[in-house]
N, C-alpha and C. Protein backbone atom coordinates (compact mmCIF):
# COMPACT_ATOMS: atom_id res chain seq x y z
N UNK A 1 -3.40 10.06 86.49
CA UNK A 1 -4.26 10.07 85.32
C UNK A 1 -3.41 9.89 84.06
N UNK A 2 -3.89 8.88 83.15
CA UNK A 2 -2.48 8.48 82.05
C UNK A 2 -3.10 9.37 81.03
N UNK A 3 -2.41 10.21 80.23
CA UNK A 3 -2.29 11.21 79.18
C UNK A 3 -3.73 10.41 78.40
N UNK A 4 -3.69 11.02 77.51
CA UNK A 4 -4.82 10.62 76.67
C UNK A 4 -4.65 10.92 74.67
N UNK A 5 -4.41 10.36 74.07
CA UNK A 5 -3.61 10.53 72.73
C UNK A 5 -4.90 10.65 72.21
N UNK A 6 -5.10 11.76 71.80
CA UNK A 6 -6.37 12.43 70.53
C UNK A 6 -6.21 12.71 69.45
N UNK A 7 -6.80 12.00 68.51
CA UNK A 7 -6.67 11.87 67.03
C UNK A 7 -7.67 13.23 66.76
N UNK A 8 -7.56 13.85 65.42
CA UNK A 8 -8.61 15.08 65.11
C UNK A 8 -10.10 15.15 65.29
N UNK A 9 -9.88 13.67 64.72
CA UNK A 9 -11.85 13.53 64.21
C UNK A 9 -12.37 12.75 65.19
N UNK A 10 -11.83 12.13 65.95
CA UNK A 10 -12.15 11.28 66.79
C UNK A 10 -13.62 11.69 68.16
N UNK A 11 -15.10 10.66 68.65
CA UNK A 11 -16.02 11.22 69.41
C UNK A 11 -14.82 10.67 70.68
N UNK A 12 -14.57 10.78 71.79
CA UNK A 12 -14.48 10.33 72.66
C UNK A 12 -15.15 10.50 74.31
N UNK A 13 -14.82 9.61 75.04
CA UNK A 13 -15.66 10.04 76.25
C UNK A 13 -14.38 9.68 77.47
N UNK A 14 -14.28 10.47 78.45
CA UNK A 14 -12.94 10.86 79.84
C UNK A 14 -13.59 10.69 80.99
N UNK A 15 -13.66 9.63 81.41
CA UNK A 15 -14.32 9.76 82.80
C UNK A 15 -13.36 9.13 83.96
N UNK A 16 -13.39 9.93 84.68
CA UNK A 16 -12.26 10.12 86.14
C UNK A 16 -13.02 8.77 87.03
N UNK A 17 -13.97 8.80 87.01
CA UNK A 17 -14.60 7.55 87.78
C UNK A 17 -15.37 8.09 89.15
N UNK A 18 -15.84 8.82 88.98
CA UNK A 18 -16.39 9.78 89.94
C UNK A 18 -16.92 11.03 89.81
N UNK A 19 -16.98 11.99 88.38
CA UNK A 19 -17.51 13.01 88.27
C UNK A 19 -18.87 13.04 88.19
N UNK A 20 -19.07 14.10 88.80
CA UNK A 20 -20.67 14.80 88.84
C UNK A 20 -21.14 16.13 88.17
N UNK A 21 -20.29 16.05 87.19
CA UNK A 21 -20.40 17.68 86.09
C UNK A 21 -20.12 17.28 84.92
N UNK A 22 -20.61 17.33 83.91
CA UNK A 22 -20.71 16.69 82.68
C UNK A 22 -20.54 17.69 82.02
N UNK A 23 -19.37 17.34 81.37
CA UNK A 23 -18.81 18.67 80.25
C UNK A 23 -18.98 17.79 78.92
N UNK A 24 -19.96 18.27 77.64
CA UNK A 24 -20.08 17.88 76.49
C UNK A 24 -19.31 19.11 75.52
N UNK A 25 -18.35 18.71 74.54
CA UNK A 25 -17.30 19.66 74.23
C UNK A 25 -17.18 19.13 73.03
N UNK A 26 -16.87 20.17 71.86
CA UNK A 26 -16.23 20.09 70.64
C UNK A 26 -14.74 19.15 70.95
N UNK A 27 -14.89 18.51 69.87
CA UNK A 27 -13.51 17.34 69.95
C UNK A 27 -12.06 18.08 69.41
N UNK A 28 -12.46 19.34 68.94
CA UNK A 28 -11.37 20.36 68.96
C UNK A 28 -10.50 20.90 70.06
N UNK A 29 -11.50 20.92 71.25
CA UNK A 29 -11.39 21.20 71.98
C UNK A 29 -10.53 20.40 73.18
N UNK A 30 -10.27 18.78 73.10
CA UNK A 30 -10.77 17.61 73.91
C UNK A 30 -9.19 17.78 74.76
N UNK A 31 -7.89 18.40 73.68
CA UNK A 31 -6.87 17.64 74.50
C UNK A 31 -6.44 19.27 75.26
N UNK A 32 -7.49 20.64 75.57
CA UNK A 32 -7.07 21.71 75.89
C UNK A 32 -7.75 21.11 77.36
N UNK A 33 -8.65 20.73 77.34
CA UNK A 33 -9.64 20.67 78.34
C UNK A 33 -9.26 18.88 79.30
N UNK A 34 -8.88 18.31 78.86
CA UNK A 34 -7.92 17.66 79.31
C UNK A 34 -6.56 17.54 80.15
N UNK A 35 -5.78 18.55 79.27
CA UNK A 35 -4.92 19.72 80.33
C UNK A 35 -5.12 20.38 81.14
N UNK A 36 -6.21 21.33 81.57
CA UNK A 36 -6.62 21.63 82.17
C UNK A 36 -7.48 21.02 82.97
N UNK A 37 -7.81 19.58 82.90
CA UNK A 37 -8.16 18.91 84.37
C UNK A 37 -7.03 18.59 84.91
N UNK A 38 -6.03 17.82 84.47
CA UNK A 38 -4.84 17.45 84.69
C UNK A 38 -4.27 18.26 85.44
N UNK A 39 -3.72 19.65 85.12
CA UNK A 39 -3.22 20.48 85.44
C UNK A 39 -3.90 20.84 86.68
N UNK A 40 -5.12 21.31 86.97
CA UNK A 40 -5.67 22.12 87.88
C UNK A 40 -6.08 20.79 89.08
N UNK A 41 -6.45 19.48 88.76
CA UNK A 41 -6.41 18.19 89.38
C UNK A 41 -7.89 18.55 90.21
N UNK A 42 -8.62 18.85 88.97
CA UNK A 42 -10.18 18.69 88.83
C UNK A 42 -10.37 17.03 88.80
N UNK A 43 -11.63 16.81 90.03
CA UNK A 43 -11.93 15.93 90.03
C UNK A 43 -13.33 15.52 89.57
N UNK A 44 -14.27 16.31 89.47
CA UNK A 44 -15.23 16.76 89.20
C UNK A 44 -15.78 16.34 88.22
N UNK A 45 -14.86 16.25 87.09
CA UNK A 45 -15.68 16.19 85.51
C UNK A 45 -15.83 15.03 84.65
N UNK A 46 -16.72 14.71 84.14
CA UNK A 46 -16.77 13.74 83.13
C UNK A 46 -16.84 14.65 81.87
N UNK A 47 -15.98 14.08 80.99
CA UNK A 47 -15.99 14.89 79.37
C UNK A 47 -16.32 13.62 78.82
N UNK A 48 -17.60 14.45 77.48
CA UNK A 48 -17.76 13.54 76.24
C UNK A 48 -17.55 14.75 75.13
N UNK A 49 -16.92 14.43 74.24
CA UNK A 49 -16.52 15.00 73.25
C UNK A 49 -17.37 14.30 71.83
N UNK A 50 -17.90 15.71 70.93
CA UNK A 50 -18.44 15.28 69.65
C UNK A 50 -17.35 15.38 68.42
N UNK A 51 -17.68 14.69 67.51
CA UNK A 51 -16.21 14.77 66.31
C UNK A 51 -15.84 16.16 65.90
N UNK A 52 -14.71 16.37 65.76
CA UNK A 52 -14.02 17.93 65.47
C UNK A 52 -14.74 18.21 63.99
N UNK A 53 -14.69 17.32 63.25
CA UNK A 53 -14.60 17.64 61.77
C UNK A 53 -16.32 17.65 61.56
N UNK A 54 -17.53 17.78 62.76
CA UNK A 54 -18.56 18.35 62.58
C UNK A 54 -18.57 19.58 62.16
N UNK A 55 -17.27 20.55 62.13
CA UNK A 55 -17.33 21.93 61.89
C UNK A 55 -17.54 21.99 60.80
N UNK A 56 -17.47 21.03 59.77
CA UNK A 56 -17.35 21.19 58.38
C UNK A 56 -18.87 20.55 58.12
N UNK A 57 -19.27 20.43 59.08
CA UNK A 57 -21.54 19.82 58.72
C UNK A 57 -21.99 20.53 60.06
N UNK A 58 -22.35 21.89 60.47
CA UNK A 58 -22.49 22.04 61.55
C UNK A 58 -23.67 21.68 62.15
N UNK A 59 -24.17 21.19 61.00
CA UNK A 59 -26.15 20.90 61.15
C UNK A 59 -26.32 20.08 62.21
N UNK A 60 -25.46 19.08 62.04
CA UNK A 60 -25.20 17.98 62.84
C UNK A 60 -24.83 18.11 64.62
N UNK A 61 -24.20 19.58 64.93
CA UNK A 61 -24.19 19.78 65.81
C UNK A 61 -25.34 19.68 67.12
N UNK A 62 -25.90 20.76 66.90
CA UNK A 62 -27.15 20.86 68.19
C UNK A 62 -27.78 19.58 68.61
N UNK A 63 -28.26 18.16 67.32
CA UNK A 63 -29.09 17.16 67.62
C UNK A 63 -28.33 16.28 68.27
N UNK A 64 -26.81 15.73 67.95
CA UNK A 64 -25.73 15.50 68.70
C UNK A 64 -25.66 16.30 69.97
N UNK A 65 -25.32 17.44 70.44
CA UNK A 65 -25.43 17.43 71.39
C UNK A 65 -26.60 17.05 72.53
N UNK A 66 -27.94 16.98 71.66
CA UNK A 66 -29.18 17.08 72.57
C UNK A 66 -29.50 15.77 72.76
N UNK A 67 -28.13 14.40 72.13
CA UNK A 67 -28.57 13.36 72.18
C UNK A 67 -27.66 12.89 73.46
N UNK A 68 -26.27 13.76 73.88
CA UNK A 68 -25.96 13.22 74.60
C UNK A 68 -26.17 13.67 76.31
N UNK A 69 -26.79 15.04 75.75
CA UNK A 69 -27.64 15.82 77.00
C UNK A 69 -28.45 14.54 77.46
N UNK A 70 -29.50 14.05 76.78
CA UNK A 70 -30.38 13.41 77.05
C UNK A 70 -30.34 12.02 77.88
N UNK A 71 -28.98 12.02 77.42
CA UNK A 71 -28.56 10.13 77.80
C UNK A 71 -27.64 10.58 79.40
N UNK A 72 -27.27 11.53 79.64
CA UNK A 72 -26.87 11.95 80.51
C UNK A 72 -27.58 12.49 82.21
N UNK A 73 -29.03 12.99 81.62
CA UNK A 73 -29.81 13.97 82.86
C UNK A 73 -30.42 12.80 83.43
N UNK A 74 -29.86 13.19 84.98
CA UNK A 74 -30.02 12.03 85.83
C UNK A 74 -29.01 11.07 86.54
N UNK A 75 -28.02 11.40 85.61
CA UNK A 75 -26.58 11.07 86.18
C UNK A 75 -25.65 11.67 86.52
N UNK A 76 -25.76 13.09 86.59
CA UNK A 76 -24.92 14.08 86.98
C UNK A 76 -25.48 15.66 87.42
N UNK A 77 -24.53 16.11 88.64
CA UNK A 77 -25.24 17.34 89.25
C UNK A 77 -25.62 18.27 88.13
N UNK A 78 -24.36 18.69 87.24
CA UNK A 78 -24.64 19.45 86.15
C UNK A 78 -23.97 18.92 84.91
N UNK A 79 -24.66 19.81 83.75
CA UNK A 79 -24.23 19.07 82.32
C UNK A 79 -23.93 20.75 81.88
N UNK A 80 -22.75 20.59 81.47
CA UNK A 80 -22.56 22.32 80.87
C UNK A 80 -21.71 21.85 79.46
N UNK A 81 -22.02 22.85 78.18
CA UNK A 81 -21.59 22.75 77.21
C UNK A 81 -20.34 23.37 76.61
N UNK A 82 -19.18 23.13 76.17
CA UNK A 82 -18.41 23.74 76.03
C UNK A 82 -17.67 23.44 73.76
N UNK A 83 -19.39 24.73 73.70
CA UNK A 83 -19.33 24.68 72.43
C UNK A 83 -19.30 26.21 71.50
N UNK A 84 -18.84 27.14 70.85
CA UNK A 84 -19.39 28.04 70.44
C UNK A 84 -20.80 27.99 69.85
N UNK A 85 -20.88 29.01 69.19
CA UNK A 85 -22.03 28.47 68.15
C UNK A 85 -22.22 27.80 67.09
N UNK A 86 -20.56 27.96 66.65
CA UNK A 86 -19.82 27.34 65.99
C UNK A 86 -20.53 26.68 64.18
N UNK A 87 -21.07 27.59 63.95
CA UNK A 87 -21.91 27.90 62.47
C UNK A 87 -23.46 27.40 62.61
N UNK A 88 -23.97 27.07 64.09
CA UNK A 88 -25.22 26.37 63.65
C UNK A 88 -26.32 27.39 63.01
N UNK A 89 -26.19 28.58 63.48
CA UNK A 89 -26.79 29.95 63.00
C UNK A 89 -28.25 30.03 64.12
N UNK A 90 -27.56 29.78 65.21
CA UNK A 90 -28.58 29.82 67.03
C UNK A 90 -29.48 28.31 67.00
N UNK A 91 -28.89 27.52 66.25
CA UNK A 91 -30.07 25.84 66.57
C UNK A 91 -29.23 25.55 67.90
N UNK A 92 -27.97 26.12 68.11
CA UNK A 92 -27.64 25.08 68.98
C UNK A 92 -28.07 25.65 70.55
N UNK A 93 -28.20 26.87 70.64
CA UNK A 93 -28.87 28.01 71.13
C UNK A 93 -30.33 27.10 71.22
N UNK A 94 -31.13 27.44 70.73
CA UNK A 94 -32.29 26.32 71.08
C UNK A 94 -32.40 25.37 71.35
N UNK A 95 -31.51 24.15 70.81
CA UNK A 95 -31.77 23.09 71.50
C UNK A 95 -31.21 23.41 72.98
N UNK A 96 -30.55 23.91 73.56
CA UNK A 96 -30.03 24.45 75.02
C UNK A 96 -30.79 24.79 75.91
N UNK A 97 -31.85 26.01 75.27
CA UNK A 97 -32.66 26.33 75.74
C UNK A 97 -33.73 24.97 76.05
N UNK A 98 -33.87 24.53 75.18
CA UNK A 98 -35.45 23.56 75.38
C UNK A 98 -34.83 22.39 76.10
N UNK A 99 -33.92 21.89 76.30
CA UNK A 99 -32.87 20.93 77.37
C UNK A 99 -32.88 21.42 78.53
N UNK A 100 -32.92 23.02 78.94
CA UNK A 100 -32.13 23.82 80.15
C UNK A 100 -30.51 23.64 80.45
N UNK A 101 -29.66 23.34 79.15
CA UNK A 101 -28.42 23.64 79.80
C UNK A 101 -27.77 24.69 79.25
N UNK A 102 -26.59 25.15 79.92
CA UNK A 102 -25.93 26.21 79.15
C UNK A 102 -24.78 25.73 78.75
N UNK A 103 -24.19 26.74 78.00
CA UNK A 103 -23.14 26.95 77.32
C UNK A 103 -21.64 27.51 77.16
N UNK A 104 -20.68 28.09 77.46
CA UNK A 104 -20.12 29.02 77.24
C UNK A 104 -20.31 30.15 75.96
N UNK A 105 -20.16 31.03 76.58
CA UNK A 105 -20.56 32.16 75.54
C UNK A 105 -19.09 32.39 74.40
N UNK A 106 -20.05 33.19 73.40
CA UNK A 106 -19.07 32.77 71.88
C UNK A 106 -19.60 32.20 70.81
N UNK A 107 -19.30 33.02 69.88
CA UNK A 107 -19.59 32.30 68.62
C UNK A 107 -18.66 31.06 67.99
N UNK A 108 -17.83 31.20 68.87
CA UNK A 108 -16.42 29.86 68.80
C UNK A 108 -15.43 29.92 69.70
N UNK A 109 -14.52 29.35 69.26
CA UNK A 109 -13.47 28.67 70.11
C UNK A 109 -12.16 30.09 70.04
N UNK A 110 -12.27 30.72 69.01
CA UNK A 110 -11.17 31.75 68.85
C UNK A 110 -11.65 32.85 69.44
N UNK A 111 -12.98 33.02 69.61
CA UNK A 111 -13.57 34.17 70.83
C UNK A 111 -13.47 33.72 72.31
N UNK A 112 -14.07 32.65 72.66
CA UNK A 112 -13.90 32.46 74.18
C UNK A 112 -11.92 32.27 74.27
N UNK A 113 -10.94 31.60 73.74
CA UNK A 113 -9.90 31.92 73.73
C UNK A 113 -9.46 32.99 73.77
N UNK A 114 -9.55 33.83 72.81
CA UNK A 114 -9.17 35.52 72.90
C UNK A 114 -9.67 36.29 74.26
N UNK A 115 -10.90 35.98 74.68
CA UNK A 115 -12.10 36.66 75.37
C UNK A 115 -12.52 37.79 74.14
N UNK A 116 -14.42 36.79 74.77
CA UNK A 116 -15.07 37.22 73.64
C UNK A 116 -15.41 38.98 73.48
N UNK A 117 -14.82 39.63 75.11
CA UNK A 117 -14.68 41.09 74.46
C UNK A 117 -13.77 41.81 73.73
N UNK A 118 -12.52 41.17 73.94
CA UNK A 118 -11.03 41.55 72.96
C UNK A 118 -11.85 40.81 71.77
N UNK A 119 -11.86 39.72 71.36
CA UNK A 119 -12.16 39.38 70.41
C UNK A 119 -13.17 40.35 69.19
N UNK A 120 -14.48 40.48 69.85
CA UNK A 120 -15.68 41.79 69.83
C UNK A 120 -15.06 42.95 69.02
N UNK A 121 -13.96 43.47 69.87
CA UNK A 121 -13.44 44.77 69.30
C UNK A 121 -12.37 44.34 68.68
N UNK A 122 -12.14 43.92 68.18
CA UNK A 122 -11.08 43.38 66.96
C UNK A 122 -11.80 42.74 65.83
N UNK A 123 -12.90 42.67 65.98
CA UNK A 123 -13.59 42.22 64.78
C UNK A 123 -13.41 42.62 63.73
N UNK A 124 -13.83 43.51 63.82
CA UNK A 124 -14.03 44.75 62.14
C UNK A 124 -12.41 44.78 61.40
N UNK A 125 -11.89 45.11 62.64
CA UNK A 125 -10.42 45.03 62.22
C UNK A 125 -10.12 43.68 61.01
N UNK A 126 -10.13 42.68 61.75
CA UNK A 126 -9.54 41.36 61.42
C UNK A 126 -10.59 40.63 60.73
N UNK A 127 -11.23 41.29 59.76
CA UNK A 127 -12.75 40.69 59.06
C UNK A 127 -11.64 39.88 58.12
N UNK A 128 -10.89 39.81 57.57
CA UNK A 128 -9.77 39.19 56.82
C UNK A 128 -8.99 38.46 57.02
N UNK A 129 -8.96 38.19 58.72
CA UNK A 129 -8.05 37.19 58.85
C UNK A 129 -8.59 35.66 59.17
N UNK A 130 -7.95 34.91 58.71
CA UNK A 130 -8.15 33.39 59.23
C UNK A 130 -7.15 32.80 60.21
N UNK A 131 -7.85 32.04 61.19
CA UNK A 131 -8.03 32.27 62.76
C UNK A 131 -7.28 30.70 62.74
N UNK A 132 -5.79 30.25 63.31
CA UNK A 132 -5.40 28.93 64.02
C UNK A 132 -5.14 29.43 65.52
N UNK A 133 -5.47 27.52 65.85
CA UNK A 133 -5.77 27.60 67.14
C UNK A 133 -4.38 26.73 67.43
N UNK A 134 -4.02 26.17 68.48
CA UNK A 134 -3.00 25.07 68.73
C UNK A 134 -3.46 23.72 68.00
N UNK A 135 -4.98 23.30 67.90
CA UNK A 135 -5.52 22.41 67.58
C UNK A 135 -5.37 22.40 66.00
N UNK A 136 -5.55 23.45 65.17
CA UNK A 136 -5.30 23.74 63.88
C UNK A 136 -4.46 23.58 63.26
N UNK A 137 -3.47 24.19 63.91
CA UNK A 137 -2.15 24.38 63.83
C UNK A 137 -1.39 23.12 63.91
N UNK A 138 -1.98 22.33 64.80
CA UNK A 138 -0.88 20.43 64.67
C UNK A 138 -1.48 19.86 63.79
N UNK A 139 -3.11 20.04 62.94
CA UNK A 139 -3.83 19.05 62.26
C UNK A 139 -4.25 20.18 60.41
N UNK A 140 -3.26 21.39 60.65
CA UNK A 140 -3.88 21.99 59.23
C UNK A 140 -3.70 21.55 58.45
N UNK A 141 -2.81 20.57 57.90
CA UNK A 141 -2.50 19.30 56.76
C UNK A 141 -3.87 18.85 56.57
N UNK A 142 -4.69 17.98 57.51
CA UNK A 142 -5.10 17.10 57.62
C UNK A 142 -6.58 17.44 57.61
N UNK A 143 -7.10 19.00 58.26
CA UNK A 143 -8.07 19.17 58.22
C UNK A 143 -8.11 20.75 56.95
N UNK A 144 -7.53 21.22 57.30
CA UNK A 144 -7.47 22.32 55.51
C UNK A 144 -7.40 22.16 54.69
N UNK A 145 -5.52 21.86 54.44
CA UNK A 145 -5.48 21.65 53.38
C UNK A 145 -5.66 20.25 52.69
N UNK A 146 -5.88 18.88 52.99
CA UNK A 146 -6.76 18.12 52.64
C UNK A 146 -8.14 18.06 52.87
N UNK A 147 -8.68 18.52 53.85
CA UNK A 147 -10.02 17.94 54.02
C UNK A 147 -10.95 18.97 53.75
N UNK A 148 -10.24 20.44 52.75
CA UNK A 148 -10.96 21.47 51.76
C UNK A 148 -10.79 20.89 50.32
N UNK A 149 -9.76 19.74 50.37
CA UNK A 149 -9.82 19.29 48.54
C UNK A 149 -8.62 19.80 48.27
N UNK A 150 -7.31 21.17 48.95
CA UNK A 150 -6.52 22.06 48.08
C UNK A 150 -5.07 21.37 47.81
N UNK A 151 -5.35 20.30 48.14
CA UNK A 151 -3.86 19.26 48.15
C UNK A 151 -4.10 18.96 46.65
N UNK A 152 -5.38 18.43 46.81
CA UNK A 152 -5.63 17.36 45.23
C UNK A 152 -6.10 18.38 43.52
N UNK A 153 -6.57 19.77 44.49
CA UNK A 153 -6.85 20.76 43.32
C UNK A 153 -6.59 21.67 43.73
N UNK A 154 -5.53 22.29 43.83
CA UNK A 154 -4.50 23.84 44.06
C UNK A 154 -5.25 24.77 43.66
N UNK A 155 -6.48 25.01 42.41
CA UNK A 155 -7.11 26.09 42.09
C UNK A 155 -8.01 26.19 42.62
N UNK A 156 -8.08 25.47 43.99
CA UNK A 156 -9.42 26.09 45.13
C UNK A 156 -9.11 26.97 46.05
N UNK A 157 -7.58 26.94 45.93
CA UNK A 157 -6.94 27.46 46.99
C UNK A 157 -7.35 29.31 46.76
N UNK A 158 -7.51 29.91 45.98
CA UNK A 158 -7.86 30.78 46.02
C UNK A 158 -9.30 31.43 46.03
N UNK A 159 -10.07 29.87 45.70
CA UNK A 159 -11.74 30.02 46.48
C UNK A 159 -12.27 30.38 47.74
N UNK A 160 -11.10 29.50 48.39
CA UNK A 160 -11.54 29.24 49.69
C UNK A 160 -10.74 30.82 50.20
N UNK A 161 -9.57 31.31 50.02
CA UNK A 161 -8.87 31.68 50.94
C UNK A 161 -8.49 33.21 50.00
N UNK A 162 -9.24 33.72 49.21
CA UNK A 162 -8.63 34.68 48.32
C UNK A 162 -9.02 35.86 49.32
N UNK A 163 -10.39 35.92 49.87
CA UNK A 163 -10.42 37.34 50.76
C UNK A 163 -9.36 37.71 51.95
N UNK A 164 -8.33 36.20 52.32
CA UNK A 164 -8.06 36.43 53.40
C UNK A 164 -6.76 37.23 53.76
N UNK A 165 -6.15 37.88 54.12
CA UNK A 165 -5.11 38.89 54.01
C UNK A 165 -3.86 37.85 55.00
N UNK A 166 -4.18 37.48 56.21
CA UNK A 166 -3.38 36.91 56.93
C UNK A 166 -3.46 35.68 58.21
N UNK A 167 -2.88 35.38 58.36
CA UNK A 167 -3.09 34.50 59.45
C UNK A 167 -2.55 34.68 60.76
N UNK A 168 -3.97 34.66 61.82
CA UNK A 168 -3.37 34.87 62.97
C UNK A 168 -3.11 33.44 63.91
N UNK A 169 -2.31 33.07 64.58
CA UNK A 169 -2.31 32.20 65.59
C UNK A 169 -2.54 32.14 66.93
N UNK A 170 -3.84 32.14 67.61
CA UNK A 170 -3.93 32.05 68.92
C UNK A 170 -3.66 30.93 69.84
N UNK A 171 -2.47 31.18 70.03
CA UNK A 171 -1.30 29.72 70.86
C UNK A 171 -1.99 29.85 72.18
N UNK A 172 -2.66 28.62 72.39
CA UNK A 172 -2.98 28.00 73.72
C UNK A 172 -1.53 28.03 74.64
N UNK A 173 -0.60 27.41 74.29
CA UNK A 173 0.71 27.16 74.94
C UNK A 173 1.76 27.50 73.87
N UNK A 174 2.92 27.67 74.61
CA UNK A 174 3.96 27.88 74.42
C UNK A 174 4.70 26.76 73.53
N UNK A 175 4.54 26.64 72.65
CA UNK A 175 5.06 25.36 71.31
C UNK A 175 5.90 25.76 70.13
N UNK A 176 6.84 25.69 70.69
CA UNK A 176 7.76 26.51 69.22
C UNK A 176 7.97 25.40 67.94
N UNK A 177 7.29 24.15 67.73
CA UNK A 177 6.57 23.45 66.80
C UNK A 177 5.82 24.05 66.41
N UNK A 178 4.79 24.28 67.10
CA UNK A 178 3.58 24.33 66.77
C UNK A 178 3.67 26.15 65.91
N UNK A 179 4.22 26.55 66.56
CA UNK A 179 4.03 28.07 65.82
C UNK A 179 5.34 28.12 64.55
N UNK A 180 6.10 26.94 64.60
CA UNK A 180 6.65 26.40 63.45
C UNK A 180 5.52 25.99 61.98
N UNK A 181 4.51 25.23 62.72
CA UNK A 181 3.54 24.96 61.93
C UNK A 181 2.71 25.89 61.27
N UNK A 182 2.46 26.52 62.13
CA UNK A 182 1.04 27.83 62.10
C UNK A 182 1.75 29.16 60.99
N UNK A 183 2.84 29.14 61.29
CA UNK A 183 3.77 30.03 60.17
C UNK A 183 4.25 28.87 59.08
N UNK A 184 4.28 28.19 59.14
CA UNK A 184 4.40 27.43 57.77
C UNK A 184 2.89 27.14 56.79
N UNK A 185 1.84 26.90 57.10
CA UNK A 185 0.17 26.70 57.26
C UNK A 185 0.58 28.49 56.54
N UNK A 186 0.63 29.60 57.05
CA UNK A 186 0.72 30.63 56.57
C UNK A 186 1.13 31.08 55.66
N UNK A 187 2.33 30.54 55.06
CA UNK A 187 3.26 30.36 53.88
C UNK A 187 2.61 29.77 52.41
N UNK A 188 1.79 28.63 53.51
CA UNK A 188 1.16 27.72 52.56
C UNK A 188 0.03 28.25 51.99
N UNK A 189 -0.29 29.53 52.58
CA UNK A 189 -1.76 29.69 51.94
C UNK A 189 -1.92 31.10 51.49
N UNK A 190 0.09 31.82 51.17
CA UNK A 190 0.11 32.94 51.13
C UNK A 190 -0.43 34.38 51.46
N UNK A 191 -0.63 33.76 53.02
CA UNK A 191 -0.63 35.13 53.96
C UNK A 191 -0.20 35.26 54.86
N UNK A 192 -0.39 36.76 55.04
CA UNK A 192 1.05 37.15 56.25
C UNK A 192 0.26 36.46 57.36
N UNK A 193 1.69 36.54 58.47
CA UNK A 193 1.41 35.47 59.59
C UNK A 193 1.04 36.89 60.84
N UNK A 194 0.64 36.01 61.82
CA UNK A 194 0.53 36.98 62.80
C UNK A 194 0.54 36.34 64.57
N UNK A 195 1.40 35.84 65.37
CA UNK A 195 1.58 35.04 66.56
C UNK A 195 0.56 35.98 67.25
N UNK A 196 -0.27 35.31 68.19
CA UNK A 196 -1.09 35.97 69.20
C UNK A 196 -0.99 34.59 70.44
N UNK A 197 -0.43 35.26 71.54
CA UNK A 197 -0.99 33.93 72.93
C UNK A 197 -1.97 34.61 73.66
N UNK A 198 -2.98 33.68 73.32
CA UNK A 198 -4.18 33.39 74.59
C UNK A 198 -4.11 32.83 75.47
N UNK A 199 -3.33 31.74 75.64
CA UNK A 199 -3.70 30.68 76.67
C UNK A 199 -5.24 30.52 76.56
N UNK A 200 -5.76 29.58 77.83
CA UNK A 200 -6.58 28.97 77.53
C UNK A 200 -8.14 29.82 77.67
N UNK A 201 -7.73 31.18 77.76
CA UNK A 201 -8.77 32.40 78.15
C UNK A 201 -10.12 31.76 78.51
N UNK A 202 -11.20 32.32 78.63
CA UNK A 202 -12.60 31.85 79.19
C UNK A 202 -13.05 30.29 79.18
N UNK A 203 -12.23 29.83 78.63
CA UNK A 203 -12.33 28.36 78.35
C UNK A 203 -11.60 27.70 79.98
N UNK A 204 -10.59 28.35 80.45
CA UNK A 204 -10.34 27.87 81.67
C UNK A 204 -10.92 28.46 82.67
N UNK A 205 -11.60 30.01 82.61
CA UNK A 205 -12.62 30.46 83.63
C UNK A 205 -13.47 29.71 83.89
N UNK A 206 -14.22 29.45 82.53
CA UNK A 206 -15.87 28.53 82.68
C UNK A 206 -15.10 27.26 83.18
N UNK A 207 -14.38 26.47 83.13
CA UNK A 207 -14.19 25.07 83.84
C UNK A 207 -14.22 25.30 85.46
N UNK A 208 -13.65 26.33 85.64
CA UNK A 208 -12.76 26.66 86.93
C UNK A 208 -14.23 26.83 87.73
N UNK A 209 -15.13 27.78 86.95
CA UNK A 209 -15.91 28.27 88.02
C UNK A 209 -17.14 26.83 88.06
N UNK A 210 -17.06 26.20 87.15
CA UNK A 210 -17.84 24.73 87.84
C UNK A 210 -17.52 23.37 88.16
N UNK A 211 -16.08 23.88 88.71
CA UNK A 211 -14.82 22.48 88.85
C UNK A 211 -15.43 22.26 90.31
């Protein structure tokens, strides 16, 4: 299977040439879940991925997904979603429901990573912190601090980010770049840093248990 080079914003679609499980996934998500077919040498899956930088219009989420649910039922044993809720405020929760597919549970990608019960009880705690992922962490140039405006106007920077006390990093893998980055991203936005590894937590359960 030849690697697959994923740009941030990019929709794409992965098909092995034979799957019968249809994984529709945040494009945040695309090159974790990728690894983990690779790795585990799942044969099973077709992935379509929606654009990452929907996080920043989440409206757009649920009808996107229910468009590619739709174009899908009939061509595969199962269609499972691998989305938090990820700001729709439960639309995406309904459209699921009125489709019949599910989801992984989570309000995002830094809960099912963490597991969403560690996560749960660390809440209250960490109401202050802002959350990189591995995905964040290679693209926070590109999706923060430009694509919030704070490159081109520095006095937003304390709009966006004044409640936040620190930054934690939940490292998918082991990247001493990448947590080069995620502590620099931290520097950049003057708060303390904080390394956390998840690996790929519930995000590789839920594949596993419908690989």
């Amino acid at each position: 299977m030849a690697p697959v080079n994923l740009r941030p914003s990019e929709e794409f679609a992965f098909t092995n040439g034979g799957g019968n499980v249809l994984l529709i996934a945040c494009g945040a998500l695309a090159r974790e879940i990728v690894e983990l077919i690779e790795a585990n040498r799942w044969t099973g899956f077709d992935v379509a991925c929606l654009p990452a930088k929907w996080h920043n219009t989440p409206q757009l989420i649920p009808e996107g997904v229910r468009e590619k649910i739709r174009a899908a039922k009939g061509h595969y044993r199962n269609i499972f979603v691998l989305y938090g809720d990820c700001g729709t405020g439960g639309l995406l929760d309904k459209v699921l429901a009125e489709e019949g597919v599910e989801r992984i549970e989570g309000p995002h990608c830094y809960a099912f990573y963490s597991g969403n019960a560690a996560f749960t009880a660390r809440a209250e705690d960490e109401i202050t912190a802002f959350y990189l992922t591995d995905y964040l962490a290679r693209h926070f140039d590109k999706l923060v601090w430009q694509g919030l405006g704070i490159a081109d106007h520095p006095e937003l920077l304390p709009l966006y980010f004044g409640n936040y006390t620190k930054v934690i990093y939940l490292a998918q893998t082991r990247d001493p770049k990448l947590q080069m980055k995620a502590r620099a991203a931290a520097a950049q936005l003057g708060l303390e840093y904080e390394y956390r590894e998840t690996g790929y937590g519930e995000l590789e359960a839920e594949m596993r248990e419908r690989a």
